[in-house]
PDB file of N, CA and C in Angstrom:
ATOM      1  N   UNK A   1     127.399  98.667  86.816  1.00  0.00           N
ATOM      2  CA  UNK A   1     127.332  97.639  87.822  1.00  0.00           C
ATOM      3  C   UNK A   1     127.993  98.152  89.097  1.00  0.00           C
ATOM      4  N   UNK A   2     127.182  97.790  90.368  1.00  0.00           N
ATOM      5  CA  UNK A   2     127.775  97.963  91.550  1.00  0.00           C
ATOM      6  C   UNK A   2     128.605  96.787  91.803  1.00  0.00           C
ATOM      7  N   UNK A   3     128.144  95.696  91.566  1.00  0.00           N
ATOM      8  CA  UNK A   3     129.117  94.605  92.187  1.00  0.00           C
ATOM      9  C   UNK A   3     128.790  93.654  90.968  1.00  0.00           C
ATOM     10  N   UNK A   4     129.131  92.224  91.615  1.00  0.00           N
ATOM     11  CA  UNK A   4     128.647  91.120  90.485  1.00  0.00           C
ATOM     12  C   UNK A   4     127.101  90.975  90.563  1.00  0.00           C
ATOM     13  N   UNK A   5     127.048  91.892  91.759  1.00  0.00           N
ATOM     14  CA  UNK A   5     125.173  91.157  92.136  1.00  0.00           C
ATOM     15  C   UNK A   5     124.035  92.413  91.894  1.00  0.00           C
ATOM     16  N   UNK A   6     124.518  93.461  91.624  1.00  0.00           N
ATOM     17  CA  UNK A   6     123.744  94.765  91.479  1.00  0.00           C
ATOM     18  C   UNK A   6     124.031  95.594  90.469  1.00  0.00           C
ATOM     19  N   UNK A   7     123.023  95.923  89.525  1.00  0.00           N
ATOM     20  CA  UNK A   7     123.106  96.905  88.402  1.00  0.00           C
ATOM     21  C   UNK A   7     122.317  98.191  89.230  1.00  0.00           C
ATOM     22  N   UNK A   8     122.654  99.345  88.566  1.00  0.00           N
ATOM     23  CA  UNK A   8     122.249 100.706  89.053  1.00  0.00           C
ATOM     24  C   UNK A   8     122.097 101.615  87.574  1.00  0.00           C
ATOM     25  N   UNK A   9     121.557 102.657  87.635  1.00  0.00           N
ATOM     26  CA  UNK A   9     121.076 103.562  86.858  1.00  0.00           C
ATOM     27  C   UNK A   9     120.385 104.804  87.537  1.00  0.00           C
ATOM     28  N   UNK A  10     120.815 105.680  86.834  1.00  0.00           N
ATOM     29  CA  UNK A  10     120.231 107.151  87.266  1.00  0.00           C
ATOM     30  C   UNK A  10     119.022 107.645  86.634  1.00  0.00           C
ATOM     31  N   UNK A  11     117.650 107.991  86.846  1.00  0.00           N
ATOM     32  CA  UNK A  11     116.645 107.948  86.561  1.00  0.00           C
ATOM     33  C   UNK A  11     116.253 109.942  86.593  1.00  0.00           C
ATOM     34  N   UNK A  12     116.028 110.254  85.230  1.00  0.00           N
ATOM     35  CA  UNK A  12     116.522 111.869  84.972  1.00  0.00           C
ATOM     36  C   UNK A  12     115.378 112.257  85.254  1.00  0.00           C
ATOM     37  N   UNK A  13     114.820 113.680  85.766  1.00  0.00           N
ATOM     38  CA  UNK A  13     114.167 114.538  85.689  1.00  0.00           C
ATOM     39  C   UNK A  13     113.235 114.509  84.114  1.00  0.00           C
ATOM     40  N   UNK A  14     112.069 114.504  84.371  1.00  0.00           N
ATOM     41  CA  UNK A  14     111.255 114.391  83.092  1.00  0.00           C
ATOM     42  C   UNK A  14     110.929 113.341  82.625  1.00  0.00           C
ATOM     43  N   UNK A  15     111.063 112.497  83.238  1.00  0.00           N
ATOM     44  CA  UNK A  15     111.080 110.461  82.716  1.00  0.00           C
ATOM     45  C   UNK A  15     109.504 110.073  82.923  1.00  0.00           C
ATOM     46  N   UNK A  16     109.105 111.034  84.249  1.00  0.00           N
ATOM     47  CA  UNK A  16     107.914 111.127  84.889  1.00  0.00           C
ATOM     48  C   UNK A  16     107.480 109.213  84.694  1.00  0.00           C
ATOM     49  N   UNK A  17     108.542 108.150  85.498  1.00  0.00           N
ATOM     50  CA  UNK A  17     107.764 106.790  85.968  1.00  0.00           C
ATOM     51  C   UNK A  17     107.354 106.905  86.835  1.00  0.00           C
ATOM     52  N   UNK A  18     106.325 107.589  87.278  1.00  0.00           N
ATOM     53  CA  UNK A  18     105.953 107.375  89.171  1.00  0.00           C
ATOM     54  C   UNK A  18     105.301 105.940  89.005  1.00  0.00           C
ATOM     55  N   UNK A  19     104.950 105.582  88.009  1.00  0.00           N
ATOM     56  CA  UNK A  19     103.755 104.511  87.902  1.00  0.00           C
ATOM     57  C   UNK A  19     104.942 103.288  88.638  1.00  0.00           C
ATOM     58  N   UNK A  20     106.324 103.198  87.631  1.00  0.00           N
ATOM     59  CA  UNK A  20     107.077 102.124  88.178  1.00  0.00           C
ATOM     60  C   UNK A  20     107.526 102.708  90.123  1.00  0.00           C
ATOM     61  N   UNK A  21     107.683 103.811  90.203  1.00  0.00           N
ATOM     62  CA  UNK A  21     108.292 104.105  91.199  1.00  0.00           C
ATOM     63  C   UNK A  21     107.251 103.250  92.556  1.00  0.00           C
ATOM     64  N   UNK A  22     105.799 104.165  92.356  1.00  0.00           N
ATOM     65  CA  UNK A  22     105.107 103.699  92.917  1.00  0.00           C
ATOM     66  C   UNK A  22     105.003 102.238  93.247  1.00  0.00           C
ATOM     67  N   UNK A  23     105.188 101.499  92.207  1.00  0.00           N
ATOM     68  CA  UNK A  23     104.790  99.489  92.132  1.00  0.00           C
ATOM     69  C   UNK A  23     106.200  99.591  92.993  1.00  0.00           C
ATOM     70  N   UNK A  24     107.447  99.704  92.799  1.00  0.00           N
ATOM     71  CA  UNK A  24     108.434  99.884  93.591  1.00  0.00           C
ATOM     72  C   UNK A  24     108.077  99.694  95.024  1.00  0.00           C
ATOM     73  N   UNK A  25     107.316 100.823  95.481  1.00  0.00           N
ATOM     74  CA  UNK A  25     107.192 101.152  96.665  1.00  0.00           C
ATOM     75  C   UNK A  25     106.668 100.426  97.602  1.00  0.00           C
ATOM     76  N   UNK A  26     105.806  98.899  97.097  1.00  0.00           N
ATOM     77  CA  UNK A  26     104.851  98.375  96.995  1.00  0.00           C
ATOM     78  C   UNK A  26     105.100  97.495  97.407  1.00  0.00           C
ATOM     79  N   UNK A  27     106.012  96.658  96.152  1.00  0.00           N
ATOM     80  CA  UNK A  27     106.395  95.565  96.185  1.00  0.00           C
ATOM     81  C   UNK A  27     108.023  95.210  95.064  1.00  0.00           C
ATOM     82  N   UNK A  28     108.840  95.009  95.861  1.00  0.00           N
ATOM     83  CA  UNK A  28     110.245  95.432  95.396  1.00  0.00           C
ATOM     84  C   UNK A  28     110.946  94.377  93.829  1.00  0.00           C
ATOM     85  N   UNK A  29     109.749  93.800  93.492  1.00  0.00           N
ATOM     86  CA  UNK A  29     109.905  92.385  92.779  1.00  0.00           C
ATOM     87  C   UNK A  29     110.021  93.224  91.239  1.00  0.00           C
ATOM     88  N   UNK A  30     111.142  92.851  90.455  1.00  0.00           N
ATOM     89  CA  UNK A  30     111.085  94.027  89.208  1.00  0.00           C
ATOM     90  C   UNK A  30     111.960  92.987  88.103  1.00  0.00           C
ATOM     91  N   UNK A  31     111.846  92.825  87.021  1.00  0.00           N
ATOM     92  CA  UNK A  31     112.637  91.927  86.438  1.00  0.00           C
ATOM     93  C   UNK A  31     112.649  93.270  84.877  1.00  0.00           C
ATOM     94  N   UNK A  32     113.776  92.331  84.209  1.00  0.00           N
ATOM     95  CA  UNK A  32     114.345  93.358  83.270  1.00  0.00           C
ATOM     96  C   UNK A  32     114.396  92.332  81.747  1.00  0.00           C
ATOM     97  N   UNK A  33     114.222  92.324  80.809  1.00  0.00           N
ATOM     98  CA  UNK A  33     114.145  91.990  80.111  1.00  0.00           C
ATOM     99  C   UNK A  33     115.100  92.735  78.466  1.00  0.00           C
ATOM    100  N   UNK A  34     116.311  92.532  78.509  1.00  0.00           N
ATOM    101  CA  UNK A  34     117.630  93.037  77.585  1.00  0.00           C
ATOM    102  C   UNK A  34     117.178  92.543  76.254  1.00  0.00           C
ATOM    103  N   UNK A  35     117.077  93.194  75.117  1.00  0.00           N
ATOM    104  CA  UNK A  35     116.716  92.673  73.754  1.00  0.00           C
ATOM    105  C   UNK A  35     118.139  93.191  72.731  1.00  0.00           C
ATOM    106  N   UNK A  36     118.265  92.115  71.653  1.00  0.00           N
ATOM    107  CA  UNK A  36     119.097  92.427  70.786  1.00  0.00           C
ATOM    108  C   UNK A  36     118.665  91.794  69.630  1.00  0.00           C
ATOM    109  N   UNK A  37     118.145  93.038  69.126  1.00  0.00           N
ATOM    110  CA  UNK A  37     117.003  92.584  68.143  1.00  0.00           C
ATOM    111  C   UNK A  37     118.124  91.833  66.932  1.00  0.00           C
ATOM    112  N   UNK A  38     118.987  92.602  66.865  1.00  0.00           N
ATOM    113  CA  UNK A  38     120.060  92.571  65.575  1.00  0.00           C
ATOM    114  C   UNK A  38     120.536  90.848  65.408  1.00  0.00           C
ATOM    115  N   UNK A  39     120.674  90.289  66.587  1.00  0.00           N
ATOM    116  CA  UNK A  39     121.687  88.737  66.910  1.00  0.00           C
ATOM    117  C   UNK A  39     119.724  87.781  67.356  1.00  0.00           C
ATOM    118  N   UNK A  40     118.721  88.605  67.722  1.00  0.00           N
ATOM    119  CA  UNK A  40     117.840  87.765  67.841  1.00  0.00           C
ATOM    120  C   UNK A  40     117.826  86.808  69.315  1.00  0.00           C
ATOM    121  N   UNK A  41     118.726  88.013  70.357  1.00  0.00           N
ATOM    122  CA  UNK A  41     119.002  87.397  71.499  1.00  0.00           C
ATOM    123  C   UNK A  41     118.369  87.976  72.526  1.00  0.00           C
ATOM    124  N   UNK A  42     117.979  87.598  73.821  1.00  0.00           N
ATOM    125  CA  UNK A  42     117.098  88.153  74.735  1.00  0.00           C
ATOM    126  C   UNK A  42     118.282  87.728  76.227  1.00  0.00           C
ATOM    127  N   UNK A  43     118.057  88.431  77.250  1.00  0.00           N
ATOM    128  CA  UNK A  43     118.422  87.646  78.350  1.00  0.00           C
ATOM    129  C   UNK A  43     117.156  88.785  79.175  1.00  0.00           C
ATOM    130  N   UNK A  44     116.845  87.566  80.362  1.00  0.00           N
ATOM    131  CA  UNK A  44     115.725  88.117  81.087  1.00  0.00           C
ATOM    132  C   UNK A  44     116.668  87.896  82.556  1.00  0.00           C
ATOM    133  N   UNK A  45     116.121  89.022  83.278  1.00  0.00           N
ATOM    134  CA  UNK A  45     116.898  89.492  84.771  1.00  0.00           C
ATOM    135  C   UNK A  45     115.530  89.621  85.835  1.00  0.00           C
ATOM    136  N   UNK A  46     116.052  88.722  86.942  1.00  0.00           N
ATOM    137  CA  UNK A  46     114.835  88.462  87.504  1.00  0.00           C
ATOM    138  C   UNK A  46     115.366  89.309  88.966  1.00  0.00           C
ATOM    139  N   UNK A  47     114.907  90.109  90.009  1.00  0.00           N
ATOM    140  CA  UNK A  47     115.969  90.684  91.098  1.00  0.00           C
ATOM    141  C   UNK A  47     114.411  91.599  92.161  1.00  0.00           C
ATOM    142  N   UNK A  48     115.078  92.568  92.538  1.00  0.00           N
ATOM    143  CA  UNK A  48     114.557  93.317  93.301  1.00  0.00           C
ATOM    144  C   UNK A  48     115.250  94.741  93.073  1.00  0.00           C
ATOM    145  N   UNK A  49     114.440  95.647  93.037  1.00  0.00           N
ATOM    146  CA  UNK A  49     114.927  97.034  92.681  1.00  0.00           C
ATOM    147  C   UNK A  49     114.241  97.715  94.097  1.00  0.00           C
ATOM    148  N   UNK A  50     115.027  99.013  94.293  1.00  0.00           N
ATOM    149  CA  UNK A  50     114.884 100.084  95.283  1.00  0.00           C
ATOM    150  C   UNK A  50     115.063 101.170  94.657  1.00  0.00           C
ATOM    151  N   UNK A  51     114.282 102.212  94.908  1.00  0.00           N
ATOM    152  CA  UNK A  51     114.195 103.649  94.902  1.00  0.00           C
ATOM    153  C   UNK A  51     115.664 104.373  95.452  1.00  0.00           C
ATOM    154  N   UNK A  52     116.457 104.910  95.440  1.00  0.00           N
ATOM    155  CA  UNK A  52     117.503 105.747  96.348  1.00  0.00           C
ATOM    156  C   UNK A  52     117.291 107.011  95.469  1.00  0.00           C
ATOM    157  N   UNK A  53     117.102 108.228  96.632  1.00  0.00           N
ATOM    158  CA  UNK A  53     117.063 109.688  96.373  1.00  0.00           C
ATOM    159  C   UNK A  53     117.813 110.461  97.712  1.00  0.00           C
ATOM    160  N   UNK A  54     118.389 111.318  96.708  1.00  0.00           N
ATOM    161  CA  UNK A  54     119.529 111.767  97.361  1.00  0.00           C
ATOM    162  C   UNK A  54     121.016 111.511  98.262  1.00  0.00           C
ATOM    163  N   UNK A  55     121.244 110.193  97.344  1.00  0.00           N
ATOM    164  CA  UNK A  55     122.628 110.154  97.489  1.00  0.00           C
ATOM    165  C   UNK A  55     123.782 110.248  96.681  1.00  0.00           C
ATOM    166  N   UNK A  56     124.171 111.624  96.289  1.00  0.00           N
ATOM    167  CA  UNK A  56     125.016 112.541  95.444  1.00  0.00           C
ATOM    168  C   UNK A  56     125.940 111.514  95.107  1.00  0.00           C
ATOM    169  N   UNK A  57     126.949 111.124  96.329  1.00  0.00           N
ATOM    170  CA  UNK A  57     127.901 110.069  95.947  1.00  0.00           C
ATOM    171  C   UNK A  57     127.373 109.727  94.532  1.00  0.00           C
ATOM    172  N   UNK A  58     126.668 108.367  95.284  1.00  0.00           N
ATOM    173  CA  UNK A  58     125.993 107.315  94.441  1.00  0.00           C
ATOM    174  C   UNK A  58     125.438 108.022  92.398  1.00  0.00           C
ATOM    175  N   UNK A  59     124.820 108.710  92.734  1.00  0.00           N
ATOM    176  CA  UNK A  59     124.746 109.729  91.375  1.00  0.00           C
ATOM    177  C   UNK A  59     125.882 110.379  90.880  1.00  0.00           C
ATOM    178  N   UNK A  60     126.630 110.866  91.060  1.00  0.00           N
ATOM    179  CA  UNK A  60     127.475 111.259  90.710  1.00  0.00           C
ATOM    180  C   UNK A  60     128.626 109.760  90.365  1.00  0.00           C
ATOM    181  N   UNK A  61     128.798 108.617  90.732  1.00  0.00           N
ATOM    182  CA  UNK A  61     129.361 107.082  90.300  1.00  0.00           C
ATOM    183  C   UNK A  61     128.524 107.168  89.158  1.00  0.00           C
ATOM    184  N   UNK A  62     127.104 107.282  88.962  1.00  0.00           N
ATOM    185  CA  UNK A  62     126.537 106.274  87.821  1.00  0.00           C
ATOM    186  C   UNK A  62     126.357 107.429  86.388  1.00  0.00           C
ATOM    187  N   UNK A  63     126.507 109.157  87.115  1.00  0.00           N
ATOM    188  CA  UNK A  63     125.588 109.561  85.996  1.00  0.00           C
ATOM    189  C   UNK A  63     127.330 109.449  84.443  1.00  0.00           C
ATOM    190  N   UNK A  64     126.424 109.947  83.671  1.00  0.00           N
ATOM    191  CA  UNK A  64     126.970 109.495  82.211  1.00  0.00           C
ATOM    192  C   UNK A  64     128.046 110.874  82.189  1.00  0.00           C
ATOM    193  N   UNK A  65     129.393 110.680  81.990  1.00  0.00           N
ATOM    194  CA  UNK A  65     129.910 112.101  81.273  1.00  0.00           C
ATOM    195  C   UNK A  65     129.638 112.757  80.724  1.00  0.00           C
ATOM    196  N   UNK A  66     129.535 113.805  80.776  1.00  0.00           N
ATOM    197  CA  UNK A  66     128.956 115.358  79.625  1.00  0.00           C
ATOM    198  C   UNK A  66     127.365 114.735  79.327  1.00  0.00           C
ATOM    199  N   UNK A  67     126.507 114.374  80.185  1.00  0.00           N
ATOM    200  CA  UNK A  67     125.083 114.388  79.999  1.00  0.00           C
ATOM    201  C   UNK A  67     124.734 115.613  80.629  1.00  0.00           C
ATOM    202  N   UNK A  68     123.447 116.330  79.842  1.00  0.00           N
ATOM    203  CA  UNK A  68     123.172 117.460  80.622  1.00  0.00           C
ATOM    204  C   UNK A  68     121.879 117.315  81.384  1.00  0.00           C
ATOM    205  N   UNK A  69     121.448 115.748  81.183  1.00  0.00           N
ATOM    206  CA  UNK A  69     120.230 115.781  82.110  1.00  0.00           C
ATOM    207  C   UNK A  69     119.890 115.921  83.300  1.00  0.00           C
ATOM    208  N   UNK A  70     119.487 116.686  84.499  1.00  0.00           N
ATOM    209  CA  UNK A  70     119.169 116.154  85.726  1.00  0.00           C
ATOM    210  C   UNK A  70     118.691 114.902  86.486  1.00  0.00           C
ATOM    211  N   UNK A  71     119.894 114.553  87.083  1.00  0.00           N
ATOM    212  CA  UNK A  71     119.354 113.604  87.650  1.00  0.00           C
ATOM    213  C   UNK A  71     118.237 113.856  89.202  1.00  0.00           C
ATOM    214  N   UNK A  72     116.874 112.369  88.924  1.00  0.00           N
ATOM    215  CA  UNK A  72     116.593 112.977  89.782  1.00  0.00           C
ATOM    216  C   UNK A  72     116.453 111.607  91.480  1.00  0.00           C
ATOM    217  N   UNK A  73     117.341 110.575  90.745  1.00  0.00           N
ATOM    218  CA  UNK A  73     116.919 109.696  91.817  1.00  0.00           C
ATOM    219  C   UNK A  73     117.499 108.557  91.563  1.00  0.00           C
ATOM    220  N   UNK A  74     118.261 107.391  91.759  1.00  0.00           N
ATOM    221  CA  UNK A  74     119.078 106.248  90.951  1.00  0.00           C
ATOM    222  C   UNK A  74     118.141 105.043  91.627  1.00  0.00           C
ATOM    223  N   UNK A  75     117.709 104.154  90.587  1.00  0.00           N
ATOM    224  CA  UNK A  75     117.258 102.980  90.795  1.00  0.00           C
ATOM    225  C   UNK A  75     118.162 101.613  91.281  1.00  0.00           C
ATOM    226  N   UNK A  76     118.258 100.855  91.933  1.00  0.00           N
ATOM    227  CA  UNK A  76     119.274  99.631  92.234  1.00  0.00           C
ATOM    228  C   UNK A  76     118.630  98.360  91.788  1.00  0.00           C
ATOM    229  N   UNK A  77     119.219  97.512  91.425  1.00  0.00           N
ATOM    230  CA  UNK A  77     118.323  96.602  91.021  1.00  0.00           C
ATOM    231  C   UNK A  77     119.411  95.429  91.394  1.00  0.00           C
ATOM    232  N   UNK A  78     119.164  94.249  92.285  1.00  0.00           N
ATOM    233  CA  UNK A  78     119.403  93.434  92.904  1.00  0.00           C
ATOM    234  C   UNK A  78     119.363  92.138  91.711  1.00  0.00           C
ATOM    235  N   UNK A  79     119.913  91.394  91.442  1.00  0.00           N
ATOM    236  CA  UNK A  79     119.737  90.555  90.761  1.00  0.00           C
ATOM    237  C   UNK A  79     119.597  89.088  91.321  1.00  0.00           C
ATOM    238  N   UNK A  80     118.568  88.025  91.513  1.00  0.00           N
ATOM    239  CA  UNK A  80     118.437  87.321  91.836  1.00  0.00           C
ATOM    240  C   UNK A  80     119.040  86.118  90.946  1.00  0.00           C
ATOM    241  N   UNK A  81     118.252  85.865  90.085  1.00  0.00           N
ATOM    242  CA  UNK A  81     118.175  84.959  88.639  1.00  0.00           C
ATOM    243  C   UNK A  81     118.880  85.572  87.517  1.00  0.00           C
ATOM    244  N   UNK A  82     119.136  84.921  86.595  1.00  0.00           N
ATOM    245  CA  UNK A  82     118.792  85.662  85.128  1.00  0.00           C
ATOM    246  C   UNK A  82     119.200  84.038  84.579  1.00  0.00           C
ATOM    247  N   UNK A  83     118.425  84.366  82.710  1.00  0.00           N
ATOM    248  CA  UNK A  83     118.246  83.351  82.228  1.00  0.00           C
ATOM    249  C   UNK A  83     118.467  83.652  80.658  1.00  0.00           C
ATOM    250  N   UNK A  84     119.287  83.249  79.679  1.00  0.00           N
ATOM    251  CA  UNK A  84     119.671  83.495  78.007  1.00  0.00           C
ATOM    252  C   UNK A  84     118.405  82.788  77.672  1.00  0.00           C
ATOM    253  N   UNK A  85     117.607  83.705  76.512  1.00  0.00           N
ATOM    254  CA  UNK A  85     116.234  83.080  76.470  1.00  0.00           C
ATOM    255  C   UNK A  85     116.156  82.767  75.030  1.00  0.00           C
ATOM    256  N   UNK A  86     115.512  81.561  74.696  1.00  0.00           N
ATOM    257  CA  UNK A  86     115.190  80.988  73.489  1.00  0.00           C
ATOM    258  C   UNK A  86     114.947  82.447  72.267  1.00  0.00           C
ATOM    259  N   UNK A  87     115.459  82.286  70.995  1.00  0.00           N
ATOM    260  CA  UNK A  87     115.166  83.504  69.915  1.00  0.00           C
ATOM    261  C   UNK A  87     114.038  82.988  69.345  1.00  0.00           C
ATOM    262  N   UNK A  88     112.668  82.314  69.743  1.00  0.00           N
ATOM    263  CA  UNK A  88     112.228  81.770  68.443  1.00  0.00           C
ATOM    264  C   UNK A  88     111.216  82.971  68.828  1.00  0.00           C
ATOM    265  N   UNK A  89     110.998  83.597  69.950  1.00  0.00           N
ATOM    266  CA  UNK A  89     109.709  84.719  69.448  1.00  0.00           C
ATOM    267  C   UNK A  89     110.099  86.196  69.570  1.00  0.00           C
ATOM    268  N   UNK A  90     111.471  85.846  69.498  1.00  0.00           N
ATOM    269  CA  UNK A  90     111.876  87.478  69.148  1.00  0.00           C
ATOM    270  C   UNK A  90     111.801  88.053  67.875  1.00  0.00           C
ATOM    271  N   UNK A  91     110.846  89.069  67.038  1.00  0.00           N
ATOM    272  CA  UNK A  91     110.847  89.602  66.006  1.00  0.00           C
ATOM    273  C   UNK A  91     112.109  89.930  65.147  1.00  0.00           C
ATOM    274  N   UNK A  92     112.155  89.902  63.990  1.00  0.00           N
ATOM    275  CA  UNK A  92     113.133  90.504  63.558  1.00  0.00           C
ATOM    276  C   UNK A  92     113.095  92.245  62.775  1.00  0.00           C
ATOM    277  N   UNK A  93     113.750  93.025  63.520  1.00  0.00           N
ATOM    278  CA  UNK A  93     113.285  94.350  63.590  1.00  0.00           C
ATOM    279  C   UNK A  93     114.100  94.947  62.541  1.00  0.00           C
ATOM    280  N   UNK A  94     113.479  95.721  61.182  1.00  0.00           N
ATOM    281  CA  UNK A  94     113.867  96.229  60.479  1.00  0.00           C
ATOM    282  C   UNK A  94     113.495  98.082  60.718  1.00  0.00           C
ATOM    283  N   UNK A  95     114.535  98.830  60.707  1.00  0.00           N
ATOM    284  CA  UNK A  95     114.580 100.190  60.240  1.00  0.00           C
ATOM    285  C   UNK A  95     113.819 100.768  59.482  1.00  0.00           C
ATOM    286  N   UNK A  96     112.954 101.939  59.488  1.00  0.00           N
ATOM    287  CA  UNK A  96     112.118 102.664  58.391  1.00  0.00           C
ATOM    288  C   UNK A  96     113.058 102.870  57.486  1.00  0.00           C
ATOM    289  N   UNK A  97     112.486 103.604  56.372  1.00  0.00           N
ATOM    290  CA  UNK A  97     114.420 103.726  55.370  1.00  0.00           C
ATOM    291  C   UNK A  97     113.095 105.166  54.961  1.00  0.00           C
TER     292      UNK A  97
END
């Protein structure tokens, strides 16, 4: 988290989303949808996301300790809404064994 109002993430080399990057570019409207399959809980995040490339700072705040991935660009995501969402059509997800 950047603040109370902005989540961020570093988006690695090889992820190859141009598809999201592109809709990004477009139209900034992006919502997020958090699952916990285990408790059968959802929360949905309704906001605006931006592209940022090349600001080291900023990458270097979000990337993960001892990851060896390249980063190649950090996403921001603005949070407008969000909403704790009913469990009745969340699956209950069992493990292969």
């Amino acid at each position: 988290m950047l603040d109370e109002h902005t989540l961020a993430f570093v988006d690695f080399t090889g992820n190859k989303q141009f598809i999201s990057q592109g809709n990004l570019s477009e139209n900034p409207k992006a919502h997020l949808f958090l699952m916990d399959y285990a408790h059968r809980q959802r929360i949905k995040i309704w906001g605006n996301a931006e592209v940022i490339e090349g600001d080291k700072e900023l990458v270097a705040q979000l990337m993960p300790a001892d990851y060896q991935a390249k980063p190649e660009q950090v996403i921001v995501f603005t949070v407008t809404a969000w909403d704790a969402n009913c469990p009745q059509h969340i699956p209950v997800r069992f493990d292969a064994v």
